[in-house]
N, C-alpha and C. Protein backbone atom coordinates (compact mmCIF):
# COMPACT_ATOMS: atom_id res chain seq x y z
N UNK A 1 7.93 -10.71 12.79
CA UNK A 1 6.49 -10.90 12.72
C UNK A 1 5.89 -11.22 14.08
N UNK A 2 6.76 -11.02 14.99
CA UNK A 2 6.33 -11.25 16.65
C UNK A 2 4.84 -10.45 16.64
N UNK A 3 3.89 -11.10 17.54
CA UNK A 3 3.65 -11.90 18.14
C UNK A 3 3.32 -13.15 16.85
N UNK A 4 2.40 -12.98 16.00
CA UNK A 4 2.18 -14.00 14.95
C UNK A 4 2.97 -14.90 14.91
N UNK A 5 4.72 -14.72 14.65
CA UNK A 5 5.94 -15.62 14.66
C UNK A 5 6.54 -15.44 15.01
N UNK A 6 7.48 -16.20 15.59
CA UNK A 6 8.49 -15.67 16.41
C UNK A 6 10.03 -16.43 15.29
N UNK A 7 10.94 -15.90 15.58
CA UNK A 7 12.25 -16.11 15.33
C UNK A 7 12.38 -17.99 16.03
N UNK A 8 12.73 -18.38 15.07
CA UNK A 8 12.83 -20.02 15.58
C UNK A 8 11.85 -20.91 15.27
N UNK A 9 10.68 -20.30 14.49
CA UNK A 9 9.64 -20.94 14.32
C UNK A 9 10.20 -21.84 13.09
N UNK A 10 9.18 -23.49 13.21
CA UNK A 10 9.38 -23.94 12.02
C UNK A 10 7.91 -23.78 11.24
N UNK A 11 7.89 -23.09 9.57
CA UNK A 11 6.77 -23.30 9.76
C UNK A 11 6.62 -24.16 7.88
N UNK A 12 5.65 -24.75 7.90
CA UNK A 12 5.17 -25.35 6.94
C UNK A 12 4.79 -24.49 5.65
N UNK A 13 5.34 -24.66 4.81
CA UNK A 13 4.84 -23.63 3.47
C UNK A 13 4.08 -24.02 2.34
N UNK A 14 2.79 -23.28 2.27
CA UNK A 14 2.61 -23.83 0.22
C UNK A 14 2.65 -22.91 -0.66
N UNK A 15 3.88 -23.87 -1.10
CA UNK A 15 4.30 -22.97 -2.06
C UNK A 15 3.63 -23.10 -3.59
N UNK A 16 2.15 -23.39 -4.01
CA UNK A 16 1.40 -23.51 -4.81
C UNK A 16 0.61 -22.75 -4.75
N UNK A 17 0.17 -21.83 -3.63
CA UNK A 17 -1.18 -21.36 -3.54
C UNK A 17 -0.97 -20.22 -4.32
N UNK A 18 0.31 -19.51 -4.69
CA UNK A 18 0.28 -18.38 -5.58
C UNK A 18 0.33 -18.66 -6.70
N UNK A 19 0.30 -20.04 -7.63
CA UNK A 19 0.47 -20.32 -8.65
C UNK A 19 -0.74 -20.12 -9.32
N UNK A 20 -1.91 -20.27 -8.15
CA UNK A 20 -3.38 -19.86 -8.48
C UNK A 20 -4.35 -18.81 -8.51
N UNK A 21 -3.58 -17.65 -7.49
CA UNK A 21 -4.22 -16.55 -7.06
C UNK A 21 -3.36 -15.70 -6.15
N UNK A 22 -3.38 -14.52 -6.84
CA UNK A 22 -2.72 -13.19 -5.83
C UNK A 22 -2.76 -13.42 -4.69
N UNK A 23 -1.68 -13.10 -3.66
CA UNK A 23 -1.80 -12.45 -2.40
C UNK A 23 -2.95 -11.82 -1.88
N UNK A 24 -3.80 -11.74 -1.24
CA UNK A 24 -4.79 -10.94 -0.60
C UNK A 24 -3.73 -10.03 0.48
N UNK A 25 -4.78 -8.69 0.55
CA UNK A 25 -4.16 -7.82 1.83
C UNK A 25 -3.89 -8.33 3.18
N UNK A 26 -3.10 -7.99 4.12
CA UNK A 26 -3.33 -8.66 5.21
C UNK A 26 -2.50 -10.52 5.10
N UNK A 27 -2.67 -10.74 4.06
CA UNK A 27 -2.83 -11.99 4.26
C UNK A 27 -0.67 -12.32 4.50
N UNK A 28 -0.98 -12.95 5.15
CA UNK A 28 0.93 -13.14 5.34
C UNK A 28 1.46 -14.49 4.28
N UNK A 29 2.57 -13.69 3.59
CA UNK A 29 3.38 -14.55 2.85
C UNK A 29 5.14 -15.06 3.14
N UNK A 30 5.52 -15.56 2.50
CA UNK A 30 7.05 -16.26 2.44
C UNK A 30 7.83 -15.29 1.18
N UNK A 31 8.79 -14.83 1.39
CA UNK A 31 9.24 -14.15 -0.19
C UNK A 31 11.01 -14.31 0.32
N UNK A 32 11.41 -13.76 -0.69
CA UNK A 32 12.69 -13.53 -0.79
C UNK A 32 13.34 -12.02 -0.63
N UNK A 33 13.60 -11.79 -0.30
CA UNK A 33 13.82 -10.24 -0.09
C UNK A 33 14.57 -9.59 -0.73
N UNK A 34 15.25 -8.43 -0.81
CA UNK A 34 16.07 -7.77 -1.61
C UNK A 34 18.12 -8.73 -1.14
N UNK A 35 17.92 -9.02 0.39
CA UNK A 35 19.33 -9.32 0.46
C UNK A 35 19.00 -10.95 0.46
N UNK A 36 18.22 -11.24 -0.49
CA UNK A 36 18.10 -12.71 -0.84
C UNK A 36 17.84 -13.69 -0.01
N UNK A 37 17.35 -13.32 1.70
CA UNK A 37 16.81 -14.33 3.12
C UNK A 37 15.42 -13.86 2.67
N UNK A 38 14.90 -15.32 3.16
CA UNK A 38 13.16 -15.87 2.93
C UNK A 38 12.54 -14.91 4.67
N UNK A 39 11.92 -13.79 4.00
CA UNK A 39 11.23 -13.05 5.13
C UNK A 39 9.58 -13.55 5.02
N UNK A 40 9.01 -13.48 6.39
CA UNK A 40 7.71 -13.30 6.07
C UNK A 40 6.88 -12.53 7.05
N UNK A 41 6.22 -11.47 6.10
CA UNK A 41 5.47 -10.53 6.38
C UNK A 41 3.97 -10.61 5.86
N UNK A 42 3.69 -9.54 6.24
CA UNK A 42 2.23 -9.56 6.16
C UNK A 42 1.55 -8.26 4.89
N UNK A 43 1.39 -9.03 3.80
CA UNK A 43 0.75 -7.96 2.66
C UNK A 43 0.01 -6.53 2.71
N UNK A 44 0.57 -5.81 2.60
CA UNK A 44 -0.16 -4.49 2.69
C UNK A 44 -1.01 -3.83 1.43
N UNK A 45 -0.34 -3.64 0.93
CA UNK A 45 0.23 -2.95 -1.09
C UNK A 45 0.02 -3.84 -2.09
N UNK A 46 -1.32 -3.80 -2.61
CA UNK A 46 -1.19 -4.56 -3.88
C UNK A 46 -1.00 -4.02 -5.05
N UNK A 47 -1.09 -4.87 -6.45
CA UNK A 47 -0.53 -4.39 -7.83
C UNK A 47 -1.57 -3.12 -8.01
N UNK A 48 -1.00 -2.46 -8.77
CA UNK A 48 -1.27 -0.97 -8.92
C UNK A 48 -1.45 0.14 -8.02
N UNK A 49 -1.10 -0.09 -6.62
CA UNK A 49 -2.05 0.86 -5.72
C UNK A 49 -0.39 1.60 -5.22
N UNK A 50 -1.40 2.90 -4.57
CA UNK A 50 0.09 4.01 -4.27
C UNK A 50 -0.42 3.79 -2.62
N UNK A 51 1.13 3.35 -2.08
CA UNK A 51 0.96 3.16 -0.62
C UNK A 51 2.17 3.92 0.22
N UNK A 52 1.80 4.72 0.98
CA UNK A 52 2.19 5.18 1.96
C UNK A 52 2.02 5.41 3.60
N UNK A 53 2.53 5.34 4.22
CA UNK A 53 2.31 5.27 5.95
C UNK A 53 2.66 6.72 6.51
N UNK A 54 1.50 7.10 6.72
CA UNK A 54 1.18 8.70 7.53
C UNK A 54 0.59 8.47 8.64
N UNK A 55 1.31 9.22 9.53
CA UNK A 55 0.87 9.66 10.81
C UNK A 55 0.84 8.06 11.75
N UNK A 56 1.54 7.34 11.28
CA UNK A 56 1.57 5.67 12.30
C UNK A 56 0.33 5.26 11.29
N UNK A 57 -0.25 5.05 10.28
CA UNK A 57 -1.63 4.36 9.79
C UNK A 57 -0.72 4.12 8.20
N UNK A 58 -1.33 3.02 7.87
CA UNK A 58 -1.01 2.93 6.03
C UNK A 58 -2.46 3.57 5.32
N UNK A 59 -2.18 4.29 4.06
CA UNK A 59 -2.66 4.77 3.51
C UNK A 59 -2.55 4.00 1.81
N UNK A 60 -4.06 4.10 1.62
CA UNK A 60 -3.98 2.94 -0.10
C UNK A 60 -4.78 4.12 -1.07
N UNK A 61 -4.09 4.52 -1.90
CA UNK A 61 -4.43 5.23 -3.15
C UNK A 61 -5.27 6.76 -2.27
N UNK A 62 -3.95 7.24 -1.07
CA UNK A 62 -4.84 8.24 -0.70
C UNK A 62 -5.87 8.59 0.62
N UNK A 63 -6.05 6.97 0.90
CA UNK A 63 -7.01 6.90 1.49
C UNK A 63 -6.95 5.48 2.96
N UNK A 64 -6.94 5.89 4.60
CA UNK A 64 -6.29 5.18 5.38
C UNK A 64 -7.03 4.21 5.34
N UNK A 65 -6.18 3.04 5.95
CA UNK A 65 -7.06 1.51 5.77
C UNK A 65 -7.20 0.94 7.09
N UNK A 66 -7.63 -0.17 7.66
CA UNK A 66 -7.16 -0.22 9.19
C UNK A 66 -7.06 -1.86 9.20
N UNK A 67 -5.85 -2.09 9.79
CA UNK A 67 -5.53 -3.69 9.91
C UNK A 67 -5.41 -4.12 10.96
N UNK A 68 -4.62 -5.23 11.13
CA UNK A 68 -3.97 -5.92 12.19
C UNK A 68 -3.52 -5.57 13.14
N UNK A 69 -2.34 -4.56 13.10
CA UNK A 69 -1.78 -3.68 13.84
C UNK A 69 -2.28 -2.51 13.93
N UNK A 70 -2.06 -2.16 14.93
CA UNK A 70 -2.82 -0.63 15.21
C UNK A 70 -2.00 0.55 14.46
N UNK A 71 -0.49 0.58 14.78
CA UNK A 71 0.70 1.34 14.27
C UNK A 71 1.62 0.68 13.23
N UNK A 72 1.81 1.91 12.25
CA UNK A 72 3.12 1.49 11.64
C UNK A 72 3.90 3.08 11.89
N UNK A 73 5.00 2.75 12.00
CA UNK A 73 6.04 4.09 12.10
C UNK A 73 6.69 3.96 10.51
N UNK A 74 6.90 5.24 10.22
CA UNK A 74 7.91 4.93 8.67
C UNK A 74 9.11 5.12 9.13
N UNK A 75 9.69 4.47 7.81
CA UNK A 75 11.17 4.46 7.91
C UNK A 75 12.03 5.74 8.46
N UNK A 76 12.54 5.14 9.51
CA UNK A 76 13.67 6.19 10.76
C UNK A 76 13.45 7.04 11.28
N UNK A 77 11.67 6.87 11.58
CA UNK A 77 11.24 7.55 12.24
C UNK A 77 10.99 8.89 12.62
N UNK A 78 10.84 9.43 11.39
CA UNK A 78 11.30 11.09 11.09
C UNK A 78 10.21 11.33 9.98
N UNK A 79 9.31 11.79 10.55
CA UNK A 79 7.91 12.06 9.43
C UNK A 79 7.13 11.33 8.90
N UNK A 80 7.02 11.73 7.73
CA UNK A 80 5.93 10.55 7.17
C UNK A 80 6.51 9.72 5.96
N UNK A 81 6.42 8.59 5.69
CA UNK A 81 6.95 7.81 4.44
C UNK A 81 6.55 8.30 2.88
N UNK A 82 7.66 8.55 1.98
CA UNK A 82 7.27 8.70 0.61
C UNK A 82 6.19 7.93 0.11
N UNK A 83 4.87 8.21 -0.87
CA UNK A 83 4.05 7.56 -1.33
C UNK A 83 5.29 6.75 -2.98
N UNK A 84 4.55 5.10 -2.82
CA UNK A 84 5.07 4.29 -3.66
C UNK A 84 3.92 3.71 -4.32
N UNK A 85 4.74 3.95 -5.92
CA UNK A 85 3.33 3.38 -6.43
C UNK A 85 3.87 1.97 -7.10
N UNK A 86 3.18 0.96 -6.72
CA UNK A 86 3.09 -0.73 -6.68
C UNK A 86 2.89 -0.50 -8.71
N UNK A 87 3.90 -1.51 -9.18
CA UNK A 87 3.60 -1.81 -10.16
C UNK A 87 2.95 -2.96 -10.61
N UNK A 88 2.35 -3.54 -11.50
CA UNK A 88 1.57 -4.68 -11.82
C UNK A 88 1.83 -5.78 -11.41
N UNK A 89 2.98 -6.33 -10.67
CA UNK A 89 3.55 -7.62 -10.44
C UNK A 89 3.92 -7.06 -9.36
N UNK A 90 4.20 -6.08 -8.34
CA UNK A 90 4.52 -5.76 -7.13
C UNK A 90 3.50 -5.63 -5.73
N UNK A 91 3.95 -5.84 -4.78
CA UNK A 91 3.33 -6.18 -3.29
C UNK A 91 4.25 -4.91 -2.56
N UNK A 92 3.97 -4.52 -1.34
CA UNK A 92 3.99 -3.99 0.05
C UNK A 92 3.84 -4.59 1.18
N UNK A 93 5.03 -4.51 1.66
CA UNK A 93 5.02 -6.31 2.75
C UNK A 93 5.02 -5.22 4.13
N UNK A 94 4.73 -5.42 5.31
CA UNK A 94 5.05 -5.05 6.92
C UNK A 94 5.03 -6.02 8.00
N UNK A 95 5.90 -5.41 8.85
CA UNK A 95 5.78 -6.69 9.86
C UNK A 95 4.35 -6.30 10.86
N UNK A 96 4.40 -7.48 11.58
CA UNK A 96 3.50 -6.94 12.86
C UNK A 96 4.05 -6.55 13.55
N UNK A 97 5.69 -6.61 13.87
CA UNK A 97 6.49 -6.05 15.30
C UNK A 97 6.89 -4.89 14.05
N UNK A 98 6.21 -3.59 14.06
CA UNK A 98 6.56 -2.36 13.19
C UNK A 98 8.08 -2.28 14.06
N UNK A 99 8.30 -1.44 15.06
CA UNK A 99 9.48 -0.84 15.50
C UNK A 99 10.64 -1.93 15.21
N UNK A 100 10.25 -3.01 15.29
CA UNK A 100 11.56 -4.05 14.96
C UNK A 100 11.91 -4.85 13.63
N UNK A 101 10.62 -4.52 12.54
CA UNK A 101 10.20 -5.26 10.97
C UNK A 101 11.61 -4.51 10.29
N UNK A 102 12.36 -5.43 9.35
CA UNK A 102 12.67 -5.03 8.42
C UNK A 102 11.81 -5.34 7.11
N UNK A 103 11.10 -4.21 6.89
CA UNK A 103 9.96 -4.67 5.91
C UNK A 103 10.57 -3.62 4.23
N UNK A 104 9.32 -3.83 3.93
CA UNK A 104 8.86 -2.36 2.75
C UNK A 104 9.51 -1.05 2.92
N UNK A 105 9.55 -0.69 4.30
CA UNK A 105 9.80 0.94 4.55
C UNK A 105 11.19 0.94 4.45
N UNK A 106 12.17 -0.50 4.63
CA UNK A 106 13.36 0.07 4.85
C UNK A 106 14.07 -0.24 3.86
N UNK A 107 13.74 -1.07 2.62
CA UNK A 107 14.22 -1.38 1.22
C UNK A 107 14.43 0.22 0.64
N UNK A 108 15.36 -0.21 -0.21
CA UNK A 108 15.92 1.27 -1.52
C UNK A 108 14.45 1.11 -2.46
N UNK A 109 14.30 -0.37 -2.56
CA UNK A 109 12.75 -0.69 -3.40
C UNK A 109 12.12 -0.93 -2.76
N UNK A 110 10.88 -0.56 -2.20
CA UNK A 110 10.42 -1.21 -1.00
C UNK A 110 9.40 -1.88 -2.20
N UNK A 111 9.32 -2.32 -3.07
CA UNK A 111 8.31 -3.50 -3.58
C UNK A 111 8.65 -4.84 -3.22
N UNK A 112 8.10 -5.54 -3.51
CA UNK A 112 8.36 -7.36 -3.29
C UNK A 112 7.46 -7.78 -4.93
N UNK A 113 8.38 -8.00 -5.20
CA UNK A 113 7.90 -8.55 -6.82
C UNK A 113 7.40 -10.03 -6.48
N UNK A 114 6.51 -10.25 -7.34
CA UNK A 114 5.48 -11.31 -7.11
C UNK A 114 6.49 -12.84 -7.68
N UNK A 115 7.75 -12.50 -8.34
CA UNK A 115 8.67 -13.69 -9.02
C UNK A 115 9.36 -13.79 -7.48
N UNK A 116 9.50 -13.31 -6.34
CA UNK A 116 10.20 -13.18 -4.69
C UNK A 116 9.32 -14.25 -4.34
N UNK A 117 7.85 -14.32 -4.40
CA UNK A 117 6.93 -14.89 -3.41
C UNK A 117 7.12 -16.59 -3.37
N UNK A 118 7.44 -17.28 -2.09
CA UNK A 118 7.97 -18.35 -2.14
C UNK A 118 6.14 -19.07 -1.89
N UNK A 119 5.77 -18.87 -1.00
CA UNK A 119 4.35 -18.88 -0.65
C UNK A 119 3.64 -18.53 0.58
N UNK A 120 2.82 -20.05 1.08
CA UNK A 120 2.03 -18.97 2.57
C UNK A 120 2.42 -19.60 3.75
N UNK A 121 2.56 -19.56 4.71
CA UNK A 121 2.99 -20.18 6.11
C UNK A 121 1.63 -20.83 6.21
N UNK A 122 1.43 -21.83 6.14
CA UNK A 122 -0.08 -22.78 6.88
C UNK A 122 -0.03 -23.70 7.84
N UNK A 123 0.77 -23.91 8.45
CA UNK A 123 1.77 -24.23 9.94
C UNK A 123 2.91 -24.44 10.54
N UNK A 124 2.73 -23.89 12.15
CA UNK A 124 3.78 -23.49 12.70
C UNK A 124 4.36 -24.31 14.03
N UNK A 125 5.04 -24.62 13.95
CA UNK A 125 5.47 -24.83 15.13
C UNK A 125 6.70 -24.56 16.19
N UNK A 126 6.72 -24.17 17.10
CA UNK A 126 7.11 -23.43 18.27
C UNK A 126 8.15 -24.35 18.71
């Protein structure tokens, strides 16, 4: 998540705030990942929507969106990423360091099921 976080960071979590309300886009969470280490990325993909990354840009139901980062590359760098469609309890996570994120693009599932989400980073320290 470089620059946002760096590797070594300690950061403070609440882990309540999803007990009350979805993830927003953009917004960076705490989860568990597929090989079971607490990653945190930054929400792309929410429940129901078909997300894919064309041409370095994410694309939501079709249609490009523009965030944080300027680029995303898809997975191995060889075209464009399969469109995934988010099921009712599923998220789309990315890093901000794209070339170095193990995010969404490089999972067999690239969802993050909403029972993963530990919560939100609300401080950090260096």
């Amino acid at each position: 998540m470089a620059p946002t976080y760096s590797v070594g960071d300690r950061l403070l979590v609440d882990r309540l705030v999803f007990e009350w309300r979805d993830p927003r886009r953009w917004e960076v969470v705490v989860f568990r990942g597929p090989d079971g280490i607490a990653y945190v990325k930054r929400v792309v993909g929410l429940p129901r929507e078909t997300v894919q990354i064309v041409d370095g840009g994410v694309e939501i139901n079709g249609e490009r969106i523009a965030g944080p980062t300027a680029r995303y590359e898809p997975a191995g760098r060889h075209g464009n990423q399969h469109p995934h469609r988010l099921a009712e309890d599923e998220f789309f996570v990315l890093g901000d360091n794209s070339p170095a994120s193990n995010d969404s693009r490089h999972w067999p599932d690239p969802a993050v099921k909403r029972s993963a989400l530990i919560g939100k980073p609300v401080w950090n320290r260096r």
